[in-house]
N, C-alpha and C. Protein backbone atom coordinates (compact mmCIF):
# COMPACT_ATOMS: atom_id res chain seq x y z
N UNK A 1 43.97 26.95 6.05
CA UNK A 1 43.01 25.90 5.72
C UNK A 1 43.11 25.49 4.25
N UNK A 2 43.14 26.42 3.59
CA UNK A 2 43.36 26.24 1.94
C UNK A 2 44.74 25.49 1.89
N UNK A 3 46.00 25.32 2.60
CA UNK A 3 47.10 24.19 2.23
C UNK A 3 46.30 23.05 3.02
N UNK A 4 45.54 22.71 3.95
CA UNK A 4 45.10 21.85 4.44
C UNK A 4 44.34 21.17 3.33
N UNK A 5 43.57 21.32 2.84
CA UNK A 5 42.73 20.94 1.79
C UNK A 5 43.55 21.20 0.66
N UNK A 6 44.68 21.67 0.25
CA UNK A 6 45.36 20.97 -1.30
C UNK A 6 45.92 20.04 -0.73
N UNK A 7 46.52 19.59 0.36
CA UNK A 7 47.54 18.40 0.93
C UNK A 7 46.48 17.22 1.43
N UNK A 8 45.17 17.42 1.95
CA UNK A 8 44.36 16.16 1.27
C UNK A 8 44.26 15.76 -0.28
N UNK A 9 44.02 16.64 -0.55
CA UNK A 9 43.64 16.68 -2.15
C UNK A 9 44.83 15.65 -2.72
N UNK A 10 46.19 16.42 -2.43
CA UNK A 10 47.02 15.35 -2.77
C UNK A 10 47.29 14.07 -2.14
N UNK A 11 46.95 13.99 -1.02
CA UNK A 11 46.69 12.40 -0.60
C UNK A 11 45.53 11.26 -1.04
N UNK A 12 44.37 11.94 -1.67
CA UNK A 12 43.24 11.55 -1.92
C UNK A 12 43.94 10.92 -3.42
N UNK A 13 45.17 11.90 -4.18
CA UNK A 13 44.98 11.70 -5.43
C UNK A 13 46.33 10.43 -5.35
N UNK A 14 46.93 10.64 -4.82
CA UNK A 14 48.15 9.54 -4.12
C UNK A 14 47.08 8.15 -4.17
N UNK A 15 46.02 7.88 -3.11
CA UNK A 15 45.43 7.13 -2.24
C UNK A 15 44.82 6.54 -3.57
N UNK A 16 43.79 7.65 -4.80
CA UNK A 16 43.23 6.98 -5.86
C UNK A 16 44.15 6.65 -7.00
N UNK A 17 44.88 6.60 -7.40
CA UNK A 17 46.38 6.14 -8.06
C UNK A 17 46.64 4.81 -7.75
N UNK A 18 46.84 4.69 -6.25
CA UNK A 18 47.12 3.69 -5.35
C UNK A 18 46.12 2.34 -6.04
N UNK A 19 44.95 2.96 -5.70
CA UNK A 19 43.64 2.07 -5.53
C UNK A 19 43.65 2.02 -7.60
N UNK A 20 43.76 2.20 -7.89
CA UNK A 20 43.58 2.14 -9.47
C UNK A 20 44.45 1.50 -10.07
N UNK A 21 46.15 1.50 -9.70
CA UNK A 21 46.96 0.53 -9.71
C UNK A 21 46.85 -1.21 -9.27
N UNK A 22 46.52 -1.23 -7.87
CA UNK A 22 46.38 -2.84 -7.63
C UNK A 22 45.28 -3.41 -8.12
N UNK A 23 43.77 -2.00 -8.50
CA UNK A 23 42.66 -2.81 -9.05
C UNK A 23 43.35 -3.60 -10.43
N UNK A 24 44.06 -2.72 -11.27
CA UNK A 24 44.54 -3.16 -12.71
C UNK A 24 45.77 -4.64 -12.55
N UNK A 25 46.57 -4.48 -11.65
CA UNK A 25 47.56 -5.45 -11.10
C UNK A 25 46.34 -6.60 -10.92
N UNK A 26 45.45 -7.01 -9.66
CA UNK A 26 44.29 -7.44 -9.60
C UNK A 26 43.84 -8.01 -11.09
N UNK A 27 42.74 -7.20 -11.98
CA UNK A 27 42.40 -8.05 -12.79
C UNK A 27 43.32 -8.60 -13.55
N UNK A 28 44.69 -8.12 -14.13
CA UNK A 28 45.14 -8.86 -14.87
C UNK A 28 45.76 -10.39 -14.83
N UNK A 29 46.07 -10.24 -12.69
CA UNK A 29 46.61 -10.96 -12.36
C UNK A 29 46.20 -12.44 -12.52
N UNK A 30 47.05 -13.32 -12.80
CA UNK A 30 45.83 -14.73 -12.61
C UNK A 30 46.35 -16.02 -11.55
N UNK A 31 46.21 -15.03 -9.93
CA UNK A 31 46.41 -16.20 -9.01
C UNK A 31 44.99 -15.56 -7.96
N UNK A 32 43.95 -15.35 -8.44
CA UNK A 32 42.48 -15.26 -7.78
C UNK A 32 42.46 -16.67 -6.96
N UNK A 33 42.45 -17.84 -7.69
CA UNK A 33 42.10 -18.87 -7.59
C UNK A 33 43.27 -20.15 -7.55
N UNK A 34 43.76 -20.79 -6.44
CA UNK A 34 45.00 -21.70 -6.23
C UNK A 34 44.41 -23.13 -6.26
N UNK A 35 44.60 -24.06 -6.92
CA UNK A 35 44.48 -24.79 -6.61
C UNK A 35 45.69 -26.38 -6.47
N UNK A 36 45.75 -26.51 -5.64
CA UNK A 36 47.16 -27.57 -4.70
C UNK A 36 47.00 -29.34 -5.13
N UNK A 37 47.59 -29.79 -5.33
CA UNK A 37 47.11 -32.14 -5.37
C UNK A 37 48.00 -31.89 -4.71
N UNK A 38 47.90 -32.56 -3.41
CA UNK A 38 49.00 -33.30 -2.59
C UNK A 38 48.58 -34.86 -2.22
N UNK A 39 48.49 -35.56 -3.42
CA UNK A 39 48.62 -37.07 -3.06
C UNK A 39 49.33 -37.61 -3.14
N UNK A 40 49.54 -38.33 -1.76
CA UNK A 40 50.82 -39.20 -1.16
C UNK A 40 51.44 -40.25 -1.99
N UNK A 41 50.50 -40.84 -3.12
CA UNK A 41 51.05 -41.72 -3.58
C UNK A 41 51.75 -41.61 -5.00
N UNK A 42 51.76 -40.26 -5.43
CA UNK A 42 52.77 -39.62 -5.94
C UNK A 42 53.03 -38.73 -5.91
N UNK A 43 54.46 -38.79 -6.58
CA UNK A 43 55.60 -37.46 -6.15
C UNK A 43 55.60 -36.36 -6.91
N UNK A 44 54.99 -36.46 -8.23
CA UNK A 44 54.92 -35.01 -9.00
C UNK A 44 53.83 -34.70 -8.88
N UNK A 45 53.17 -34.98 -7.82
CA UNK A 45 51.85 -34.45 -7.90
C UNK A 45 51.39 -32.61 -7.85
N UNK A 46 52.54 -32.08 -7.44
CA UNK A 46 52.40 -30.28 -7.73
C UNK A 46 52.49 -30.22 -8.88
N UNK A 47 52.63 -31.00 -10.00
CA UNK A 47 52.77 -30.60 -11.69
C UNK A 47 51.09 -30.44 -12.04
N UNK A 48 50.57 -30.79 -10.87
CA UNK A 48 48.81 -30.91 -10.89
C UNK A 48 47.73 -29.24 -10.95
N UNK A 49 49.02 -29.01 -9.73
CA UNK A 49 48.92 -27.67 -8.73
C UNK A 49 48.66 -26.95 -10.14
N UNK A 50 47.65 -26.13 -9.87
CA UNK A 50 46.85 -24.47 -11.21
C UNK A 50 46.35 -23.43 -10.43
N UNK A 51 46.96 -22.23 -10.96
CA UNK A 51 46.20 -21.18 -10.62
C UNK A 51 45.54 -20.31 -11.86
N UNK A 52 44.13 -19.95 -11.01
CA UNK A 52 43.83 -18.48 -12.56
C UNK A 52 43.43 -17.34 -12.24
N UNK A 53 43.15 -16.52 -13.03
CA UNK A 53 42.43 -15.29 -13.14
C UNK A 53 41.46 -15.45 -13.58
N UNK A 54 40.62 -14.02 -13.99
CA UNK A 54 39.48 -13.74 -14.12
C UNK A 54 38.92 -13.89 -15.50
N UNK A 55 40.12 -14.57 -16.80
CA UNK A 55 40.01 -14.08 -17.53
C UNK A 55 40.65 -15.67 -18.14
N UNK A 56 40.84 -16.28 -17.50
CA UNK A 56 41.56 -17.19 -18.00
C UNK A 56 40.81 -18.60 -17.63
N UNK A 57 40.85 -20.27 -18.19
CA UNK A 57 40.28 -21.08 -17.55
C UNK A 57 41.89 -21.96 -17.51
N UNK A 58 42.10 -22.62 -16.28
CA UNK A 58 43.62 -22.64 -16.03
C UNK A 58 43.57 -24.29 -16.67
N UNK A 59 45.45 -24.80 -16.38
CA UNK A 59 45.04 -26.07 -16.97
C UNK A 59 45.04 -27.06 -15.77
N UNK A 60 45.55 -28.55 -15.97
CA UNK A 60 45.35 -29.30 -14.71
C UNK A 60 44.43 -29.09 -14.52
N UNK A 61 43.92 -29.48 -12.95
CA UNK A 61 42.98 -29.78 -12.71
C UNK A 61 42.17 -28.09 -12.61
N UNK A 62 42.43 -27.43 -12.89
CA UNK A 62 41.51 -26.49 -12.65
C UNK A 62 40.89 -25.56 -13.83
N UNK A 63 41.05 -26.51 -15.32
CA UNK A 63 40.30 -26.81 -16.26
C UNK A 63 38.49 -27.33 -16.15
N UNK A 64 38.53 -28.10 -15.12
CA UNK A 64 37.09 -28.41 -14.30
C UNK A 64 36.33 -26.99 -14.24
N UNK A 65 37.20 -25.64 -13.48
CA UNK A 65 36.46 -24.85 -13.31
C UNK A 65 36.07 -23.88 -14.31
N UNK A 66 36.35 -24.03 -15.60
CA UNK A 66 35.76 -23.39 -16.79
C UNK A 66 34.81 -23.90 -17.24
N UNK A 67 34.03 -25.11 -16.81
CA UNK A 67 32.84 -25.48 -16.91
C UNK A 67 32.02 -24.46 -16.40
N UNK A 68 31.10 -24.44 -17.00
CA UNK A 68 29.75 -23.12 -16.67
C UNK A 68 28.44 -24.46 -16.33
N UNK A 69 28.80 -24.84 -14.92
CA UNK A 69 27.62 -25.94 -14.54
C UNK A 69 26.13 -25.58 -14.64
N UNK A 70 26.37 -24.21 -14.55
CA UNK A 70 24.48 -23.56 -14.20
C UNK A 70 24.26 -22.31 -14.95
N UNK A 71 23.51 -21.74 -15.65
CA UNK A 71 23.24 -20.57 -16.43
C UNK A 71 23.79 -19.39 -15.24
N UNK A 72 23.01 -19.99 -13.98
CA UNK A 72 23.32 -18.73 -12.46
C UNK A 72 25.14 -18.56 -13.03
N UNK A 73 25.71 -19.86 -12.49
CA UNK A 73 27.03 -19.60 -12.73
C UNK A 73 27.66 -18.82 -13.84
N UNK A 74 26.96 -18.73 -14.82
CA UNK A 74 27.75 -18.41 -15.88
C UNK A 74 27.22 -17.02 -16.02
N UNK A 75 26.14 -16.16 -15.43
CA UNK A 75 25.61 -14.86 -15.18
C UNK A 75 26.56 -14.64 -14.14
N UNK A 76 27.09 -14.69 -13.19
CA UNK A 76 27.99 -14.37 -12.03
C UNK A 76 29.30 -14.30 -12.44
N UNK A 77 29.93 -14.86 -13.36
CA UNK A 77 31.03 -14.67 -14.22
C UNK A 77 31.17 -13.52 -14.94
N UNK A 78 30.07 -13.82 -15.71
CA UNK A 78 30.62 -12.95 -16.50
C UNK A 78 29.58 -11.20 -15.52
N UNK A 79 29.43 -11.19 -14.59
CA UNK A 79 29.03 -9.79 -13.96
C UNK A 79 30.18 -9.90 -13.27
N UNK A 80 31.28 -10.39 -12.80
CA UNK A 80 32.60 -10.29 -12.25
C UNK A 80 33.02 -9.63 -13.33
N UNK A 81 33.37 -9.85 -14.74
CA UNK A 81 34.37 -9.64 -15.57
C UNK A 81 33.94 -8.15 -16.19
N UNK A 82 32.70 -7.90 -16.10
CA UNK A 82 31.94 -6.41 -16.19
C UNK A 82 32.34 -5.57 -14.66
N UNK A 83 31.68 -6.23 -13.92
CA UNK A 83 31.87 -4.69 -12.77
C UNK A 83 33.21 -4.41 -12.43
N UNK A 84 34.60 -5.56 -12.31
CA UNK A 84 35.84 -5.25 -11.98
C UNK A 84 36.20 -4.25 -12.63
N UNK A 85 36.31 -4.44 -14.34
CA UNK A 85 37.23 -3.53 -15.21
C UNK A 85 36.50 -2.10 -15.33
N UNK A 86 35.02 -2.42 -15.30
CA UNK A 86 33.78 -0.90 -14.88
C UNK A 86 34.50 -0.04 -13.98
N UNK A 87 34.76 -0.83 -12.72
CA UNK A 87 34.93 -0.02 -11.40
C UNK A 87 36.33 0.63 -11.43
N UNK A 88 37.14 0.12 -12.65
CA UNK A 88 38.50 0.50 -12.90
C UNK A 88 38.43 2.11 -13.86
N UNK A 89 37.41 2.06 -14.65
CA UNK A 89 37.29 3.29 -15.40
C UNK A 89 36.70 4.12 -14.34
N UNK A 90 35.89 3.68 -13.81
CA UNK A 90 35.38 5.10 -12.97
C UNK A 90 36.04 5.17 -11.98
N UNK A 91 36.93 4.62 -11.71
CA UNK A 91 38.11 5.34 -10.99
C UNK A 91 38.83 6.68 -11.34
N UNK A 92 38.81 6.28 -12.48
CA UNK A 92 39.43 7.61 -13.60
C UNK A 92 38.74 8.69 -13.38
N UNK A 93 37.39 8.55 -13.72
CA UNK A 93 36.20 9.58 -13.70
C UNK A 93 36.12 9.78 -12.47
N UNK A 94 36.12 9.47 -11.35
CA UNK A 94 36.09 9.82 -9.96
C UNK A 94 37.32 11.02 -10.00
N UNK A 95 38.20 10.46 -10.33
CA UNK A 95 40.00 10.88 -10.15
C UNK A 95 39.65 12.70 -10.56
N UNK A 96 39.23 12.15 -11.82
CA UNK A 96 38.41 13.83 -12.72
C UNK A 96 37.80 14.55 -12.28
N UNK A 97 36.85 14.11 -11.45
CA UNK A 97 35.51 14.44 -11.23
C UNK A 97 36.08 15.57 -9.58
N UNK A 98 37.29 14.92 -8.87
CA UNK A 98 37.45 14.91 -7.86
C UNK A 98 38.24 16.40 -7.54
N UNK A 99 39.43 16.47 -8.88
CA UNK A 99 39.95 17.46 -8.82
C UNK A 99 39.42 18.87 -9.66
N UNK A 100 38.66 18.41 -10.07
CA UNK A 100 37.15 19.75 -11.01
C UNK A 100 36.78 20.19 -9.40
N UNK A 101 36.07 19.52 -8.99
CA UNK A 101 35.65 19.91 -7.94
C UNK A 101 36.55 20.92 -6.82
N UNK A 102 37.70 20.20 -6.58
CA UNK A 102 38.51 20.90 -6.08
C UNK A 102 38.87 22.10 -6.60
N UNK A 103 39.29 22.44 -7.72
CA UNK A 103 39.72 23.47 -8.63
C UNK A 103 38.68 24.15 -8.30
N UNK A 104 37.03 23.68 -8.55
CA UNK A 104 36.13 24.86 -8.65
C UNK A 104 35.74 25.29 -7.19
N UNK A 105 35.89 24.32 -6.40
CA UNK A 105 35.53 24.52 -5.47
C UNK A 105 34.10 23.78 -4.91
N UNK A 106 33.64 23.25 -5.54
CA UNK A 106 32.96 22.72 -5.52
C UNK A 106 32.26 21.79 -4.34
N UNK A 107 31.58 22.17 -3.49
CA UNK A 107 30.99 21.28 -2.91
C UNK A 107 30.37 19.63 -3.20
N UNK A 108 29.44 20.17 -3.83
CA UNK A 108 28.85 18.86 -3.91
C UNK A 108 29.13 18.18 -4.72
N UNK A 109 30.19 18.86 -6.26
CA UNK A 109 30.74 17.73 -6.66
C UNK A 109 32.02 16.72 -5.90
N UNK A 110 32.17 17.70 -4.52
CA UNK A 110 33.35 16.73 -3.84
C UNK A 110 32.70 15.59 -2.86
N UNK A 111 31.36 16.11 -2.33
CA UNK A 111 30.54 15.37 -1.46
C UNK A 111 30.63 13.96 -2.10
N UNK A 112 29.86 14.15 -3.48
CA UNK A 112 29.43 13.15 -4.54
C UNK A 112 30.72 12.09 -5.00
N UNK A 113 31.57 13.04 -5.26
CA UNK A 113 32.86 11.99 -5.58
C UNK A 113 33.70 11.33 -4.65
N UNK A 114 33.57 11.78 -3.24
CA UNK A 114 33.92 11.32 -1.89
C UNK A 114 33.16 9.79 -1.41
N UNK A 115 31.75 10.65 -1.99
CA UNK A 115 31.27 9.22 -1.12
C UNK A 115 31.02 8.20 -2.22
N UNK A 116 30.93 8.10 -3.76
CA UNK A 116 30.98 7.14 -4.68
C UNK A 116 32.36 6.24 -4.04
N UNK A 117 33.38 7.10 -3.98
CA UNK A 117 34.60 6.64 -3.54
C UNK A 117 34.28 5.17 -1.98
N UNK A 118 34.14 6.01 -1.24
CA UNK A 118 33.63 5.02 0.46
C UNK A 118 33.19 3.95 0.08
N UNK A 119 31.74 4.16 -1.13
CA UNK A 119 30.45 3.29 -1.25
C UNK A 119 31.41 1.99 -2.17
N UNK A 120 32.24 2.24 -2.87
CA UNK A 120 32.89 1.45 -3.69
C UNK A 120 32.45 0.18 -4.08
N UNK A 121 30.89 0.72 -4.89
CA UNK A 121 29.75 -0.25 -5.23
C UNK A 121 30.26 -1.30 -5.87
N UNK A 122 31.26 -0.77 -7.10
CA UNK A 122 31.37 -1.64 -8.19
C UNK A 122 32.70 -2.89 -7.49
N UNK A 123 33.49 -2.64 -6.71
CA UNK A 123 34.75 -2.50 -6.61
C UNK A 123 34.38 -3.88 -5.92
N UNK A 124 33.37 -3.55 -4.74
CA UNK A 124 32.79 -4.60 -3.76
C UNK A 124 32.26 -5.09 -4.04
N UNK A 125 31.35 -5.05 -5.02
CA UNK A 125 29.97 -6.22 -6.00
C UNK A 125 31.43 -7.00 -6.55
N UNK A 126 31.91 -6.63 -7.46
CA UNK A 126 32.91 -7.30 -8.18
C UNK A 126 33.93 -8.88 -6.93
N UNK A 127 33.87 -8.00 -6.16
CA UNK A 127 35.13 -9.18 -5.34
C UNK A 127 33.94 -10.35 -4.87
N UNK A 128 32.97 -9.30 -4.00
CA UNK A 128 32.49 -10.70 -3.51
C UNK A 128 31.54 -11.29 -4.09
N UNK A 129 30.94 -11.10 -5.53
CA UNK A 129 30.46 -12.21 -5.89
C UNK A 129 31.57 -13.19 -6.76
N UNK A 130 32.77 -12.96 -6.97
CA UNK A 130 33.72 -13.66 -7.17
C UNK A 130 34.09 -14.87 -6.35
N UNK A 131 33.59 -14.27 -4.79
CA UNK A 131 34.23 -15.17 -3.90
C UNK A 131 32.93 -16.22 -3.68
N UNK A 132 31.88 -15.52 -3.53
CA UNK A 132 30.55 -16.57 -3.78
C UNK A 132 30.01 -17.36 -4.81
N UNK A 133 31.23 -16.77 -6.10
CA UNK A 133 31.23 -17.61 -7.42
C UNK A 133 31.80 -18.98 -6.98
N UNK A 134 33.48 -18.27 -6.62
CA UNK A 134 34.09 -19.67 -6.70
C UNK A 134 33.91 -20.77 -5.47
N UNK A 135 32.97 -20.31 -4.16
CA UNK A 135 32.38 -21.32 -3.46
C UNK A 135 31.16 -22.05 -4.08
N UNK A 136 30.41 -21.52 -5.12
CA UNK A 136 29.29 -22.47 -5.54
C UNK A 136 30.00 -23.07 -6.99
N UNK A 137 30.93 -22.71 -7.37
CA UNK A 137 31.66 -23.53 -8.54
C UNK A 137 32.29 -25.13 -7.50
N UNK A 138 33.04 -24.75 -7.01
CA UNK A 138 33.72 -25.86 -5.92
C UNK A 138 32.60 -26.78 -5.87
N UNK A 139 31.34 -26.27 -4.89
CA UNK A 139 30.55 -27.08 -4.85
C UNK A 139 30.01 -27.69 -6.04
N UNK A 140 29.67 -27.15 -6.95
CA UNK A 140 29.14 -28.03 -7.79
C UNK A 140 30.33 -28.84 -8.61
N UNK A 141 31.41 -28.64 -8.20
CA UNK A 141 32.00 -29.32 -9.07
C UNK A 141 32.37 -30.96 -8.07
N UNK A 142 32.13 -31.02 -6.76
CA UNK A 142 32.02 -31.62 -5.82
C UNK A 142 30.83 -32.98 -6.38
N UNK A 143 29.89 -32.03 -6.32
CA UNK A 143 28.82 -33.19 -6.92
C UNK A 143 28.66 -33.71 -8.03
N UNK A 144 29.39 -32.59 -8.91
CA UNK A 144 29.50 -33.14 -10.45
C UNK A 144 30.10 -34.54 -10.73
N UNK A 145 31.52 -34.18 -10.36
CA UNK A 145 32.45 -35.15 -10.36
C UNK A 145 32.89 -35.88 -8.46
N UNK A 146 32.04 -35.92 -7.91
CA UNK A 146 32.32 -36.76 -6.74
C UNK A 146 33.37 -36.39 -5.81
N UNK A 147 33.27 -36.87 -4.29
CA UNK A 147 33.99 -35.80 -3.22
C UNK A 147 35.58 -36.35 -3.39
N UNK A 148 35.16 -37.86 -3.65
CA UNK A 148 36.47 -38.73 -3.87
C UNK A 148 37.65 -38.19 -5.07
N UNK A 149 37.28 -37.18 -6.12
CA UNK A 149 38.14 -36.86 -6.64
C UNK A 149 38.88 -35.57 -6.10
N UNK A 150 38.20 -34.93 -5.00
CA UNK A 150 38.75 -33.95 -4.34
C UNK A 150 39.54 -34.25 -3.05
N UNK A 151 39.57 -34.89 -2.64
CA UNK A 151 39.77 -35.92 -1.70
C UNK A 151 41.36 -35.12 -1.36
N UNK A 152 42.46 -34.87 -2.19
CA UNK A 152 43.84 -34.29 -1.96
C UNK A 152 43.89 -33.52 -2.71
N UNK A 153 43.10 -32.13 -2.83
CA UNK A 153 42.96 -30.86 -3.73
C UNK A 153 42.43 -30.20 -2.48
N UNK A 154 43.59 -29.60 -2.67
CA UNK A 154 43.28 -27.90 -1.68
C UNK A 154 42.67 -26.77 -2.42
N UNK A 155 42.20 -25.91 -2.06
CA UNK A 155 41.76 -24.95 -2.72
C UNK A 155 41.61 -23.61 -2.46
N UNK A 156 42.15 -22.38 -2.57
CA UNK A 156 42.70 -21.43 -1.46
C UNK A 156 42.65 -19.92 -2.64
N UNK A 157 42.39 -18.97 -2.01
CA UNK A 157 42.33 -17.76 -2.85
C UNK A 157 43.70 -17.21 -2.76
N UNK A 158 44.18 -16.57 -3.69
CA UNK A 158 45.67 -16.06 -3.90
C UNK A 158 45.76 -14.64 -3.72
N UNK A 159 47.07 -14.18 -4.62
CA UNK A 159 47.39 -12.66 -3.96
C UNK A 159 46.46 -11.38 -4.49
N UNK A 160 45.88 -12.33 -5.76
CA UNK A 160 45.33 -11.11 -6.52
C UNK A 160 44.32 -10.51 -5.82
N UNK A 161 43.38 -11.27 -5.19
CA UNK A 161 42.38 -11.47 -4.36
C UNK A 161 42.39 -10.01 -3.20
N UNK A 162 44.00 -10.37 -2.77
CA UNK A 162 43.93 -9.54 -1.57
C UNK A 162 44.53 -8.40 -1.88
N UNK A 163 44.80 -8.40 -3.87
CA UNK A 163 45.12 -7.22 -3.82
C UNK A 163 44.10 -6.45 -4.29
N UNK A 164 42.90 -6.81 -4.86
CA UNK A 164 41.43 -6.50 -4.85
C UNK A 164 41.20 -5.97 -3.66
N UNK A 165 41.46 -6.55 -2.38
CA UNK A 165 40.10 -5.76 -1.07
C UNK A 165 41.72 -4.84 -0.79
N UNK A 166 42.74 -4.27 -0.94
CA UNK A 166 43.87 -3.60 -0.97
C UNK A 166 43.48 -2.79 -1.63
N UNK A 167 43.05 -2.51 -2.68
CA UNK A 167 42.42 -1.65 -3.94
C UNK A 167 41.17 -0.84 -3.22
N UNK A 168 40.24 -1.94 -2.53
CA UNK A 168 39.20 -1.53 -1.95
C UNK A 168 39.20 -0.52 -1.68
N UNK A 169 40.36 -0.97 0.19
CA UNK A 169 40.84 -0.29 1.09
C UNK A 169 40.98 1.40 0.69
N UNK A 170 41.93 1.35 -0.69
CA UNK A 170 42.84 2.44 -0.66
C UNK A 170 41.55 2.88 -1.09
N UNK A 171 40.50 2.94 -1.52
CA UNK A 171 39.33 3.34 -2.50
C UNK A 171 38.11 4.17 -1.16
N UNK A 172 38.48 3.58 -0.47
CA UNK A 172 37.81 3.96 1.02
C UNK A 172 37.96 5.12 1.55
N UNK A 173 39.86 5.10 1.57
CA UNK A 173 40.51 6.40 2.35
C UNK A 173 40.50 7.37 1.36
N UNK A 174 40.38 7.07 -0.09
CA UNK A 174 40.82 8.62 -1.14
C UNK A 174 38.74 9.09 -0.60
N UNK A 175 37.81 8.27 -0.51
CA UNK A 175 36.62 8.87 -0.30
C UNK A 175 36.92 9.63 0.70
N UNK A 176 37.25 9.24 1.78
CA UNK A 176 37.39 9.86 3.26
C UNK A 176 37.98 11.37 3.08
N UNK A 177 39.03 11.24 2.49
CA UNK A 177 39.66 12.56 2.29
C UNK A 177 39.30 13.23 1.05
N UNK A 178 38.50 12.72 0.37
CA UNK A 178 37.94 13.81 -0.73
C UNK A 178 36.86 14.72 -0.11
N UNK A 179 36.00 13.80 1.33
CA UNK A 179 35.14 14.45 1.99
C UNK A 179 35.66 15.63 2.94
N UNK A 180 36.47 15.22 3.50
CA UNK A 180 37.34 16.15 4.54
C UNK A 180 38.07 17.29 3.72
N UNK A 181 38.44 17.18 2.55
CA UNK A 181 38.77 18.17 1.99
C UNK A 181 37.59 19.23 1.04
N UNK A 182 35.96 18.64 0.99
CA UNK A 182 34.78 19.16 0.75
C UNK A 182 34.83 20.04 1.87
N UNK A 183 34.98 19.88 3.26
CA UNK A 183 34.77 20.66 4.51
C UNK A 183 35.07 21.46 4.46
N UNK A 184 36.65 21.22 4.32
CA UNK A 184 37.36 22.24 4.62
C UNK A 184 37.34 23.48 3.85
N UNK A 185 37.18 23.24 2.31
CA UNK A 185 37.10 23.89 1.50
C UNK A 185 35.77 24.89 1.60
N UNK A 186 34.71 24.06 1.82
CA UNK A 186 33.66 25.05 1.97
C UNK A 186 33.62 26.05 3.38
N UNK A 187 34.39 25.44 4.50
CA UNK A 187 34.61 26.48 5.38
C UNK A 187 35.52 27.54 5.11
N UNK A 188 36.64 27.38 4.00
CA UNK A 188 37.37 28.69 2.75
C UNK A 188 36.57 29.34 2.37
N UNK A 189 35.73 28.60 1.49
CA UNK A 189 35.03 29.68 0.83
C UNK A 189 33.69 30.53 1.14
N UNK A 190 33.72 30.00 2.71
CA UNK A 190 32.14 30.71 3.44
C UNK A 190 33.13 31.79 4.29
N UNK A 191 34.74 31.88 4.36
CA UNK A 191 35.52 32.94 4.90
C UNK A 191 35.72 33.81 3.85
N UNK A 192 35.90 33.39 2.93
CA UNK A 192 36.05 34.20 1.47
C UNK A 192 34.75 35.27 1.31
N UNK A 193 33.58 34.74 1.25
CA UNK A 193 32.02 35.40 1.25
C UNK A 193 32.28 36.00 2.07
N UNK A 194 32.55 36.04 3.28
CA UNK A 194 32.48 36.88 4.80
C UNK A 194 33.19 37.93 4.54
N UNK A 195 34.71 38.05 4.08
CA UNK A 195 35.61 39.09 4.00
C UNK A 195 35.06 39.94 2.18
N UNK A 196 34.04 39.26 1.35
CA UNK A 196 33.90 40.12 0.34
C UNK A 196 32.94 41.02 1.10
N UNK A 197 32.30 40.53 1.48
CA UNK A 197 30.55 41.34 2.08
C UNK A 197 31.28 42.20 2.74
N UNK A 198 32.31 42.36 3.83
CA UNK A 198 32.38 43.23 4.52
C UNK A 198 33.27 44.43 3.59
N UNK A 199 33.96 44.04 2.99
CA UNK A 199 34.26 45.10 2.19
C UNK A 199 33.53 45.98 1.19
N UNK A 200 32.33 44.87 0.89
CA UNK A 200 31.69 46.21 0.04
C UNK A 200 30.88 46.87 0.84
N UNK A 201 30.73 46.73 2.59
CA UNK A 201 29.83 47.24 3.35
C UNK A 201 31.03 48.70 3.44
């Protein structure tokens, strides 16, 4: 049982590596946000085409979306640009927190760091009010400037995006197996107690 629970341990630490990598790939990346002109009545109209990140306000037409139309909007921004890179450090501290536990044996610091892991508060606040950012940015930028200028502008979320709920994902399974390896471990060390007691009997 004790190689069972170091060979989670090392998948958990594989799995949070994983998840700590595409979060950082993720924020730095800047194709969150695509935006396409395909009007017919001209031909360079992809010289229009912008993408950005989280961190950036792009050019072309998607200079519009660095406007901060509403105080709301501009509180939802910038709590994207806080909880992403947040949820990136305590990854670390999870990572720490995860193998202390293991080493000591620790129950409930593995319970605790298992399920912070699952709950992946920050990780998930971060994406989707991003994604409910950039649907009430669109919109208001709809009414700002009129439907007719959107009229041949696509608008589509990119890779970074999906390498955010990828990050999630992997952030899910290192919980799962930090828990399963809490089990196991404490069913070690309640065999461990069993075989001391009987020997000093």
């Amino acid at each position: 049982e004790s190689c069972t629970a170091l060979a989670l341990m090392l998948l958990a630490g594989l799995s949070g590596i994983g998840s700590f990598s595409f979060l950082a790939t993720a924020i730095w990346s800047e194709y969150w946000y695509i935006i396409q002109v395909n009007k017919p009545n001209i031909t360079d109209s992809g010289e229009l085409d912008s993408h950005s990140g989280l961190w950036n306000n792009c050019e072309g037409m998607c200079v519009r979306r660095g406007i901060f139309f509403s105080l709301y909007l501009a509180a939802m921004r910038k709590a994207i640009v806080i909880l992403l890179p947040l949820s990136l450090i305590l990854l670390v501290f999870g990572g720490i927190f995860g193998l202390v536990g293991f080493l000591s044996k620790s129950f409930i610091l593995l319970v605790v760091t298992g399920s912070y892991f699952i709950i992946c508060l920050f990780t998930l606040s971060g994406v989707c009010i991003y994604i409910a950012y950039s649907h009430l940015a669109y919109q208001e930028s709809v009414r700002t400037f009129g439907p007719q200028r959107f009229a041949y502008v696509n608008i589509s979320f990119g890779w970074s995006l999906a390498v955010a709920w990828l990050s999630f994902a992997m952030e899910v399974v290192t919980g799962l197996l930090l828990l399963m390896a809490a089990k196991i471990t404490t069913k070690t060390t309640g065999v461990h107690h069993t075989i001391s007691e009987n020997k000093e009997r």
